[in-house]
N, C-alpha and C. Protein backbone atom coordinates (compact mmCIF):
# COMPACT_ATOMS: atom_id res chain seq x y z
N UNK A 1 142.91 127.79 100.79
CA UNK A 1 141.46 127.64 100.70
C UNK A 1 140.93 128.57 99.63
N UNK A 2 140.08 128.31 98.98
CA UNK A 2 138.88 128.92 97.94
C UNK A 2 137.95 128.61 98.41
N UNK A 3 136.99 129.71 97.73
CA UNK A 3 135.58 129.91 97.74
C UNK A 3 135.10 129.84 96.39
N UNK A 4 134.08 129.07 96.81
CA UNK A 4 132.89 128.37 95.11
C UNK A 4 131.98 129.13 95.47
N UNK A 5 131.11 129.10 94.29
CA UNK A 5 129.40 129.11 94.21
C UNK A 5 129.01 127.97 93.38
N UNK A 6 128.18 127.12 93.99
CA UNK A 6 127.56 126.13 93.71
C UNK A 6 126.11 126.65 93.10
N UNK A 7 125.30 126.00 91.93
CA UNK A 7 123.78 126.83 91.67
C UNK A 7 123.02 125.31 92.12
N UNK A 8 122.29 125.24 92.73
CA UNK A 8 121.12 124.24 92.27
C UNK A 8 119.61 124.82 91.96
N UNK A 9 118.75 124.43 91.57
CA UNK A 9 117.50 124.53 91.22
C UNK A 9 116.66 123.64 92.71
N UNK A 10 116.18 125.05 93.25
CA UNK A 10 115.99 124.56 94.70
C UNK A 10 114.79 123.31 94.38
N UNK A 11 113.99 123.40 93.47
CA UNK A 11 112.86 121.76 92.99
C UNK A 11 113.40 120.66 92.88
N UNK A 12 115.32 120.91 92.23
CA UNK A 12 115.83 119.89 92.19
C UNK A 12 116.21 119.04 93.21
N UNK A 13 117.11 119.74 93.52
CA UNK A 13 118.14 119.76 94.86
C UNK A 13 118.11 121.35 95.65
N UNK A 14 117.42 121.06 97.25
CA UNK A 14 117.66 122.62 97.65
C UNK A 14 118.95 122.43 98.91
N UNK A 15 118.80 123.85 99.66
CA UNK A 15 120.33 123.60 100.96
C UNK A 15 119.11 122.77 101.88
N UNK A 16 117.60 122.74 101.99
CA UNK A 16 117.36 121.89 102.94
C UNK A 16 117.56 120.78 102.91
N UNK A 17 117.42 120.34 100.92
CA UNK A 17 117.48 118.83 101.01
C UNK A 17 119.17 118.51 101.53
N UNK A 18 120.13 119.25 101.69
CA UNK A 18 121.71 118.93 101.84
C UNK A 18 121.39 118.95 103.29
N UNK A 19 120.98 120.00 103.79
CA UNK A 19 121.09 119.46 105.52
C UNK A 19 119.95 118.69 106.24
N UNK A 20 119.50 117.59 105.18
CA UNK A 20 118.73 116.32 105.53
C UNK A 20 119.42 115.64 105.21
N UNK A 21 120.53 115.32 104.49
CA UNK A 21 120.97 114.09 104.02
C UNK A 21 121.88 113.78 105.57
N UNK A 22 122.24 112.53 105.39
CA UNK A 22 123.04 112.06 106.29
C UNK A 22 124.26 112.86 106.53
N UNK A 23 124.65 113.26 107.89
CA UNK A 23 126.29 113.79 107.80
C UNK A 23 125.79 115.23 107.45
N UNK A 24 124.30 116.20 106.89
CA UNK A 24 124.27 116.81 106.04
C UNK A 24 125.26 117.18 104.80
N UNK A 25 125.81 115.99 104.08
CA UNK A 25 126.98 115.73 103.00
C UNK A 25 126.28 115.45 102.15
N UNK A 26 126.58 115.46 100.90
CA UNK A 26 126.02 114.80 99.80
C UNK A 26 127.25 115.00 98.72
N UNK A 27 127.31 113.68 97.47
CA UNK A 27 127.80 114.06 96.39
C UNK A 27 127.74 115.15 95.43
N UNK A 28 128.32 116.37 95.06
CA UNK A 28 128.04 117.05 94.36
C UNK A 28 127.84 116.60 92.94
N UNK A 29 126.95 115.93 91.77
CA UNK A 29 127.43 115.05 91.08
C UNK A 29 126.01 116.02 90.35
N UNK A 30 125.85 115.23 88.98
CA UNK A 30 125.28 115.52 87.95
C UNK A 30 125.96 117.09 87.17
N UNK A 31 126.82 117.63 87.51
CA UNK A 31 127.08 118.33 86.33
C UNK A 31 128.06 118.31 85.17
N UNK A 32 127.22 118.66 84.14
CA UNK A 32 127.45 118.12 82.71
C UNK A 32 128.09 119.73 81.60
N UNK A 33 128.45 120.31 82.43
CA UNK A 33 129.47 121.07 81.56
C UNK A 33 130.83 121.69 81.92
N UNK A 34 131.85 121.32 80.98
CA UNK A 34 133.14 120.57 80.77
C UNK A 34 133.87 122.09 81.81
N UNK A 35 133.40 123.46 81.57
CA UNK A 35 134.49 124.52 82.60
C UNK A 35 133.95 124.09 83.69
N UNK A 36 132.73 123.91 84.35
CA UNK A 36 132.50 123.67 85.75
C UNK A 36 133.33 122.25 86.23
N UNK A 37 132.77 121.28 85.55
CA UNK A 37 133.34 119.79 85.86
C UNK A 37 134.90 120.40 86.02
N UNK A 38 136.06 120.82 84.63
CA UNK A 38 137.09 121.48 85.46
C UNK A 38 137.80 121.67 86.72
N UNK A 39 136.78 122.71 86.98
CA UNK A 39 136.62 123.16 88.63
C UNK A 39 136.54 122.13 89.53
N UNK A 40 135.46 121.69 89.60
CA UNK A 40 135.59 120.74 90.55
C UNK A 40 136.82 119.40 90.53
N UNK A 41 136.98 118.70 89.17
CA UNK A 41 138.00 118.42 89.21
C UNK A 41 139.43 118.45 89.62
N UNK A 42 139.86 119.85 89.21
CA UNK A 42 141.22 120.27 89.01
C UNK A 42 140.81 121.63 89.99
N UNK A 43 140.55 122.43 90.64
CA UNK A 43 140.65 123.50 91.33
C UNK A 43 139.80 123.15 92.80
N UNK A 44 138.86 122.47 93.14
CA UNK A 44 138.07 122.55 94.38
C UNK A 44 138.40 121.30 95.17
N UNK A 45 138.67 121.87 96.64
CA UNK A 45 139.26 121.18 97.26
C UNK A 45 138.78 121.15 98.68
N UNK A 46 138.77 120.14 99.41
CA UNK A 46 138.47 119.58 100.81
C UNK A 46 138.84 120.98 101.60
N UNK A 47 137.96 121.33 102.26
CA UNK A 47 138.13 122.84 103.20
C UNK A 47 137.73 124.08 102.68
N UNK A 48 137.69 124.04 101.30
CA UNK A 48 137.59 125.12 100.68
C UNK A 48 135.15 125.33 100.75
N UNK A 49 135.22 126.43 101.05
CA UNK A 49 133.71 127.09 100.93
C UNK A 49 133.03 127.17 99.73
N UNK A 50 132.07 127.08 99.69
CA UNK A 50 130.66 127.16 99.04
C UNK A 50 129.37 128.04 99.70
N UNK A 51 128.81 128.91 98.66
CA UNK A 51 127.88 129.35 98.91
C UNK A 51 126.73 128.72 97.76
N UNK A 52 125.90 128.30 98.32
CA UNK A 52 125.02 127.03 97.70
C UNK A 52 123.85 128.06 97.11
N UNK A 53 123.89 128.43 96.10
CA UNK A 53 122.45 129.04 95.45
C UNK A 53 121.58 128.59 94.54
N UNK A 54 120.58 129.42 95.30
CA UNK A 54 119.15 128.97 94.66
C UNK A 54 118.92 129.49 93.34
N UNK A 55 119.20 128.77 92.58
CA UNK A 55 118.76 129.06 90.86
C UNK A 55 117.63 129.02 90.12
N UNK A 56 117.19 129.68 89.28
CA UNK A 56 115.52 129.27 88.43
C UNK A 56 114.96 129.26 89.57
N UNK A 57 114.72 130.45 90.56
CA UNK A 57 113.83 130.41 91.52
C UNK A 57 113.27 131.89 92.11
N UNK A 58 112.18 131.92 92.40
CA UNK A 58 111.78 133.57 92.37
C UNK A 58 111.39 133.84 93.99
N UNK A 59 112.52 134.54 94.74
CA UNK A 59 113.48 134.57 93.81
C UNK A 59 114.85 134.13 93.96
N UNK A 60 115.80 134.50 92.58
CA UNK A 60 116.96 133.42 93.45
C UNK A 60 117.92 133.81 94.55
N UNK A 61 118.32 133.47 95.47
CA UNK A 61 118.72 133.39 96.41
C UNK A 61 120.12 132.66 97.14
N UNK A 62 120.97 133.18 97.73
CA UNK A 62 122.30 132.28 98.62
C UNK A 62 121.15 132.09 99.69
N UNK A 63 121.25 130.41 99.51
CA UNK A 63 120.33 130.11 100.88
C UNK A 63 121.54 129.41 101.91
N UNK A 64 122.70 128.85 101.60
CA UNK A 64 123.48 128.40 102.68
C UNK A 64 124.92 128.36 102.38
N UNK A 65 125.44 128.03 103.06
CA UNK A 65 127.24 127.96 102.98
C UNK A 65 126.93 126.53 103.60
N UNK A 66 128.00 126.10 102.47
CA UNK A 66 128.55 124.68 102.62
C UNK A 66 130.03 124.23 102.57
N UNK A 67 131.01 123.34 103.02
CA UNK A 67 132.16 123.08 102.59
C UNK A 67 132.18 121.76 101.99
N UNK A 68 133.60 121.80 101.25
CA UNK A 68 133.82 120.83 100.37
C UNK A 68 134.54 119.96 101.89
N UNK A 69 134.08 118.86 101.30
CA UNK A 69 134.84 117.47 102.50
C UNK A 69 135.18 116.40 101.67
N UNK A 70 134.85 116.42 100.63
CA UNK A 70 135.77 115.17 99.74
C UNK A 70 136.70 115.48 98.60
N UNK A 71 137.51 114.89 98.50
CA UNK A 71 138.11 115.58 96.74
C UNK A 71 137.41 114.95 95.70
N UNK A 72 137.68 115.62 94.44
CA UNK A 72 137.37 115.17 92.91
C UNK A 72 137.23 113.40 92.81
N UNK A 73 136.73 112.99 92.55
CA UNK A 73 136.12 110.99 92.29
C UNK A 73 135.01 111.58 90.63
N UNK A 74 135.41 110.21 90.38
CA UNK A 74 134.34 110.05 89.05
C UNK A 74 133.08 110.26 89.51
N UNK A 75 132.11 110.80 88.80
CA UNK A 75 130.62 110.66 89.05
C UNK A 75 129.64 110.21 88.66
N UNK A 76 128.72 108.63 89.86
CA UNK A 76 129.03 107.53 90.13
C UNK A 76 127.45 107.52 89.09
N UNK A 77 127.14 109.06 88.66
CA UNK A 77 125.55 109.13 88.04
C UNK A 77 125.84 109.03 86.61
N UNK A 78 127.18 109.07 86.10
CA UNK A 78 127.16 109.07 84.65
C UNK A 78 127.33 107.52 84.18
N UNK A 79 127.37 106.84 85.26
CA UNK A 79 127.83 105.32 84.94
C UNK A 79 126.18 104.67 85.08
N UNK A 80 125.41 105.24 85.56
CA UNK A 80 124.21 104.64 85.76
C UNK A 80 123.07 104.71 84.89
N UNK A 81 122.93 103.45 84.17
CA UNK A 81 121.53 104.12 83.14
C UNK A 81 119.97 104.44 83.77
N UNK A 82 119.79 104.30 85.00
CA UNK A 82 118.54 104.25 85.28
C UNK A 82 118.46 106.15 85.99
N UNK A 83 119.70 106.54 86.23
CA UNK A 83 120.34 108.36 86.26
C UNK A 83 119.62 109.21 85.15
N UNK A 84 118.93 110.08 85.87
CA UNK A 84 119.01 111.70 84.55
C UNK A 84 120.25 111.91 84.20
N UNK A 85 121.19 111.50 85.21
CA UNK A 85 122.65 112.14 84.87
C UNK A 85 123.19 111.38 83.51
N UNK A 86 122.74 110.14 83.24
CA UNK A 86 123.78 108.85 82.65
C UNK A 86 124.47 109.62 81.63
N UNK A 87 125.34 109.40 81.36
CA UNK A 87 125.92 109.48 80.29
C UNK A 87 126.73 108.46 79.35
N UNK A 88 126.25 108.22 78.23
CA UNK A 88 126.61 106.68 77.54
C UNK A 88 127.82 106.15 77.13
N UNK A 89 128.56 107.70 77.09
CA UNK A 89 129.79 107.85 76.54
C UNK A 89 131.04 107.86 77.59
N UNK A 90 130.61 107.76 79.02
CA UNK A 90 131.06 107.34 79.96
C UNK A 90 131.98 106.37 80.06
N UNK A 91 132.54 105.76 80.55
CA UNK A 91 133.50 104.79 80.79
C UNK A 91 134.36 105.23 81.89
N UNK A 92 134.14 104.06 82.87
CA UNK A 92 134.54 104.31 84.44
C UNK A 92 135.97 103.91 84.13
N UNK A 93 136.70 103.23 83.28
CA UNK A 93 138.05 103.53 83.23
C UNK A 93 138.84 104.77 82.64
N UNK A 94 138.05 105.41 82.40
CA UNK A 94 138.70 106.27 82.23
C UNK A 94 137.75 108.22 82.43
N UNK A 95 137.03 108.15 83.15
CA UNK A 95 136.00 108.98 83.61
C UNK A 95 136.02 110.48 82.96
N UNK A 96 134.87 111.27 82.58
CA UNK A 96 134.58 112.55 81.90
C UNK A 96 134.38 113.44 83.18
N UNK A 97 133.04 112.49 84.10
CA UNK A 97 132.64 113.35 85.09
C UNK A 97 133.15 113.36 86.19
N UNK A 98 133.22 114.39 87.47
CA UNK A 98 133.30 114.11 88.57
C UNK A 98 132.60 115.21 89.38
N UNK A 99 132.74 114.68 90.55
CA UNK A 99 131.99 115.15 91.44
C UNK A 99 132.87 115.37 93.21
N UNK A 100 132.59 116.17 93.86
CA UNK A 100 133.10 116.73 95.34
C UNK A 100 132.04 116.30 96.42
N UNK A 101 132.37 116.11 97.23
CA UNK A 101 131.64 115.81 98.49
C UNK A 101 131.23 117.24 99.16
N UNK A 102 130.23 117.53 99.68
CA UNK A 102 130.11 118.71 100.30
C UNK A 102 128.98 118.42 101.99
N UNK A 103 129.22 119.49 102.84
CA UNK A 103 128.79 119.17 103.98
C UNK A 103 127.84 120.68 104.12
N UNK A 104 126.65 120.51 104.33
CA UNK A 104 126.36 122.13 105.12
C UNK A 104 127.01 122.47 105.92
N UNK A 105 127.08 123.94 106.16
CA UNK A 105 127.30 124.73 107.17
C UNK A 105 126.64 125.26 108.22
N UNK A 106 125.92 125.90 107.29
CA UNK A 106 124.93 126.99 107.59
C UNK A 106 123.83 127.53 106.76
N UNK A 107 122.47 127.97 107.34
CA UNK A 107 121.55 128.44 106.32
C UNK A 107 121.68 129.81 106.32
N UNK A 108 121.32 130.54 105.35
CA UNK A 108 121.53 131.76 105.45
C UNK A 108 120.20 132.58 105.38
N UNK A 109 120.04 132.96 106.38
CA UNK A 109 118.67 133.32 107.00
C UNK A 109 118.37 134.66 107.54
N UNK A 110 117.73 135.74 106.85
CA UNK A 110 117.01 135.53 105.25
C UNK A 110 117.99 135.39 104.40
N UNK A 111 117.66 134.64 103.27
CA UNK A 111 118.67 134.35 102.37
C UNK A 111 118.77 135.64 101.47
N UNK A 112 120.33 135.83 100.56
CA UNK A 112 120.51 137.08 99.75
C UNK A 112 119.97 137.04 98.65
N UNK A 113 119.23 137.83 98.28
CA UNK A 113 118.65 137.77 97.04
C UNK A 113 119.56 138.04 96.28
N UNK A 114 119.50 138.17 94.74
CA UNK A 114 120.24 138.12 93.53
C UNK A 114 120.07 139.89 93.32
N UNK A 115 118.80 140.17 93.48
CA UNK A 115 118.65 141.71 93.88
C UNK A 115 119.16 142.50 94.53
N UNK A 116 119.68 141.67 95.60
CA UNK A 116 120.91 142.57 97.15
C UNK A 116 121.65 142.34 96.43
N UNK A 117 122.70 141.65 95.70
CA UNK A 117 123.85 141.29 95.55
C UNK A 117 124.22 142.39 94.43
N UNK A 118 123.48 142.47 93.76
CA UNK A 118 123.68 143.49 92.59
C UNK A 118 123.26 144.74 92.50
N UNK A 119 122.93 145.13 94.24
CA UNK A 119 122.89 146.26 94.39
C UNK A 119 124.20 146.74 95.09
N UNK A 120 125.58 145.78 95.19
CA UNK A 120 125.98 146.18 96.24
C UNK A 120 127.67 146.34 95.36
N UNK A 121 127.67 147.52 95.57
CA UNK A 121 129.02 148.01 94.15
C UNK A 121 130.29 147.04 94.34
N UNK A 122 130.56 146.68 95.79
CA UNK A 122 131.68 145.74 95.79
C UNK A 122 131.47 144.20 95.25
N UNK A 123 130.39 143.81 95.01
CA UNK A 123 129.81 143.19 94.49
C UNK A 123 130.21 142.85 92.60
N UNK A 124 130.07 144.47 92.12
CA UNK A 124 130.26 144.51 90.94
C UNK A 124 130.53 143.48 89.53
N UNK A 125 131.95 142.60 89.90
CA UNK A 125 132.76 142.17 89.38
C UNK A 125 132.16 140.55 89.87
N UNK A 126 131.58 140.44 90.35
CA UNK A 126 131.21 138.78 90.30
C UNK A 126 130.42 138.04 89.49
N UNK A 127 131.29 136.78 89.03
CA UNK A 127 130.89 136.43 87.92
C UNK A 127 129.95 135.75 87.92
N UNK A 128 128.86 135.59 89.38
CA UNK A 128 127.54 135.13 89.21
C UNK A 128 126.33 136.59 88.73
N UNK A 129 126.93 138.13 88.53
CA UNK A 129 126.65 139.18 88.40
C UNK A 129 126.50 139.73 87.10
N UNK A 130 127.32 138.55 86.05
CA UNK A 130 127.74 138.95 84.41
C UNK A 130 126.55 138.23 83.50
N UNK A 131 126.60 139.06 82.71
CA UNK A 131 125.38 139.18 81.94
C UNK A 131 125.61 137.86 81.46
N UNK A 132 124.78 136.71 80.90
CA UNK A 132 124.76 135.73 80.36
C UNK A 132 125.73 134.63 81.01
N UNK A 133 126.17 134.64 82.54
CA UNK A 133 126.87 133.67 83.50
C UNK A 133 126.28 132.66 83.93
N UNK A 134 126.27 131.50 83.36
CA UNK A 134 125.14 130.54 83.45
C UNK A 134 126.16 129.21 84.27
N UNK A 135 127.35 129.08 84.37
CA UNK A 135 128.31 128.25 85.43
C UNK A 135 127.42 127.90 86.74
N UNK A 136 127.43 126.73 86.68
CA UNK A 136 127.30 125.43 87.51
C UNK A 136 128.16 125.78 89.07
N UNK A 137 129.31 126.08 88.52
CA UNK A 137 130.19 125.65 89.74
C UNK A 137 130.98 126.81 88.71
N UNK A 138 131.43 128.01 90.13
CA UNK A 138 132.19 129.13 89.80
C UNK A 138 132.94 129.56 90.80
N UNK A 139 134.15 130.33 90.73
CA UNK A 139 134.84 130.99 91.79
C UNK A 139 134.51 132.12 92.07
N UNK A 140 134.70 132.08 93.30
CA UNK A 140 134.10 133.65 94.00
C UNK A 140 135.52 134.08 94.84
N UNK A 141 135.80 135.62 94.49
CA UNK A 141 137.27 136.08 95.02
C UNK A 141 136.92 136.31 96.37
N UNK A 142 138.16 136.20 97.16
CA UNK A 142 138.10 136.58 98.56
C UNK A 142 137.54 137.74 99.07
N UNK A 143 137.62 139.14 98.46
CA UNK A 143 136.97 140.17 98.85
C UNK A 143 135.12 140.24 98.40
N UNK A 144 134.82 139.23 97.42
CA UNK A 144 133.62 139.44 97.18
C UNK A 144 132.78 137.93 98.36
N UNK A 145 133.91 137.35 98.84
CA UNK A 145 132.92 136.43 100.22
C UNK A 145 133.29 136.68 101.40
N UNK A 146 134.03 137.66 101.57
CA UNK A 146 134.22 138.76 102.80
C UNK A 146 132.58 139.50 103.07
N UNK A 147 132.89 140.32 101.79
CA UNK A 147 131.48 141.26 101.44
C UNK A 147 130.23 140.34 101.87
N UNK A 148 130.18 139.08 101.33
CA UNK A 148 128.79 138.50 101.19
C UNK A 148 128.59 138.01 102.60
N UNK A 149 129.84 137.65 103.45
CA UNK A 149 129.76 137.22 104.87
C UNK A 149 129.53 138.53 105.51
N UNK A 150 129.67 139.55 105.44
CA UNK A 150 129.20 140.68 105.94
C UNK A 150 127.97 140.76 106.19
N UNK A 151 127.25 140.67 104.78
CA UNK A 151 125.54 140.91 104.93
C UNK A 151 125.16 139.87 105.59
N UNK A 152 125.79 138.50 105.83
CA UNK A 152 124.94 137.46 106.08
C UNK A 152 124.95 137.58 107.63
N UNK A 153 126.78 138.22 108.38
CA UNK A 153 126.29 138.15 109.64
C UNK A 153 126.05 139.06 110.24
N UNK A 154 125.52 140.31 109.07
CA UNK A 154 124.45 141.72 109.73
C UNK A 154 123.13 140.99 110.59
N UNK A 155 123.00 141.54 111.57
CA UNK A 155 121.77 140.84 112.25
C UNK A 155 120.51 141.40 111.27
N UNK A 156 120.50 142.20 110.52
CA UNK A 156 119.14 142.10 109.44
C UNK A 156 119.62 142.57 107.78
N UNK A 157 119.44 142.10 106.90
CA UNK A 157 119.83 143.14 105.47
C UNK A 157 118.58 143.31 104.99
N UNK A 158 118.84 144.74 104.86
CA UNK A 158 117.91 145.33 104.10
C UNK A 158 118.13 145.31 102.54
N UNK A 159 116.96 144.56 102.01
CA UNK A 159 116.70 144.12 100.63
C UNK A 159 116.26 145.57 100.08
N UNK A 160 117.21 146.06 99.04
CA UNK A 160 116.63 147.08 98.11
C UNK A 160 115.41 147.04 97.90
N UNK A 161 114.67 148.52 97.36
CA UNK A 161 113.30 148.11 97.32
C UNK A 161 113.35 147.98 95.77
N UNK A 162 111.96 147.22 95.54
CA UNK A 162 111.74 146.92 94.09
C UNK A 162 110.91 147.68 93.62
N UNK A 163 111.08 147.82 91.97
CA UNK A 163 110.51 148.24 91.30
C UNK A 163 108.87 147.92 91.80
N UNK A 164 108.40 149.15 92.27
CA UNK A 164 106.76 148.56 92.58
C UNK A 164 105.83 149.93 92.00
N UNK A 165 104.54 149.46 91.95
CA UNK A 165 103.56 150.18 91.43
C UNK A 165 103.17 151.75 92.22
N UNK A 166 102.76 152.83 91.78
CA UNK A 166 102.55 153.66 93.00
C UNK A 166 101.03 153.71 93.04
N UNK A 167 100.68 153.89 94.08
CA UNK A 167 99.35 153.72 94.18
C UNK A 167 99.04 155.33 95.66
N UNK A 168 97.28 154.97 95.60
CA UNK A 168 97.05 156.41 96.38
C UNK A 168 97.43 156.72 97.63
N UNK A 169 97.55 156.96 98.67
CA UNK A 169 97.67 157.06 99.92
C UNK A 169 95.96 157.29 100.04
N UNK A 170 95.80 156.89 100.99
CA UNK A 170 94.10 156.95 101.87
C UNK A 170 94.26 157.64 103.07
N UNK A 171 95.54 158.46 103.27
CA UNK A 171 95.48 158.54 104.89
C UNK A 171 96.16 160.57 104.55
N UNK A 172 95.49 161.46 105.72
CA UNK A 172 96.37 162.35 105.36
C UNK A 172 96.49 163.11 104.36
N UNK A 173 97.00 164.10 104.14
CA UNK A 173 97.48 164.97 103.17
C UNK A 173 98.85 164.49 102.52
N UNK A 174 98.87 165.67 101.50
CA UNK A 174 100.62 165.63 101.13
C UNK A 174 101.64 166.25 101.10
């Protein structure tokens, strides 16, 4: 078994819209660059975990764990012209894209911010953590989804505090 990180753009696709779909499953399909497609292709596999994050979102967030339940198939959006996905250069005999089946798990509630995660030194080395890591679909090592299952089944995580303004106290001395 492996562990992914999946990104969606929660406006696009969020983990609620996955645990509305039927089965809460859905095709993992529309992505259009060639190391992720890879992955899913040739490395991600039926059983293997996902932590489904919220991307381009403020802020972003692991909102759920999901597993993979189907293997690698062509993806059925690059064959379709009426698809954002289409792609023209497509040809179902011989396919560019593909796509994994995935099922929710679980929501992850409160979800981890991108802020916890990179406050947390074991953390360090993850390549959703590297400067300019913009992957679709990435691997996450066993000790860094140990770590992340840690915080998730702390009964509370405390979110670093943020950079905030200081302002007066009204109450009291100092």
């Amino acid at each position: 078994m492996r562990y992914w990180l999946f990104k969606s753009e929660p406006n696009s696709f969020s983990f609620d819209d996955l645990r509305a779909e039927t089965n809460q499953t859905t095709g993992w399909d529309g992505v259009r660059n060639y190391q992720a497609r890879n992955f899913l292709r040739d490395d991600v596999h039926s059983g293997d975990l996902i932590l489904f994050y919220h991307s381009n979102a403020e802020p972003a967030v692991i909102a759920g764990i999901a597993e993979v339940v189907g293997e690698a198939e062509p993806d059925p959006t690059a064959f379709d012209p009426k698809s954002k996905y289409f792609d023209p250069k497509s040809n179902p005999d011989l396919p560019v894209w593909f796509q994994v089946a995935i099922r929710a798990v679980r929501s992850v509630d409160p979800p981890l911010s991108l802020h916890l995660l990179r406050s947390r030194p074991e953390l360090a080395e993850m390549e959703l953590l590297r400067k300019g890591s913009r992957l679709s679909v990435q691997p996450i090592q066993k000790n860094e989804w140990d770590a992340i299952m840690r915080l998730i089944d702390a009964d509370t995580h405390t979110q670093p505090s943020q950079p905030r303004t200081l302002r007066k106290r009204s109450q009291g001395t100092k």
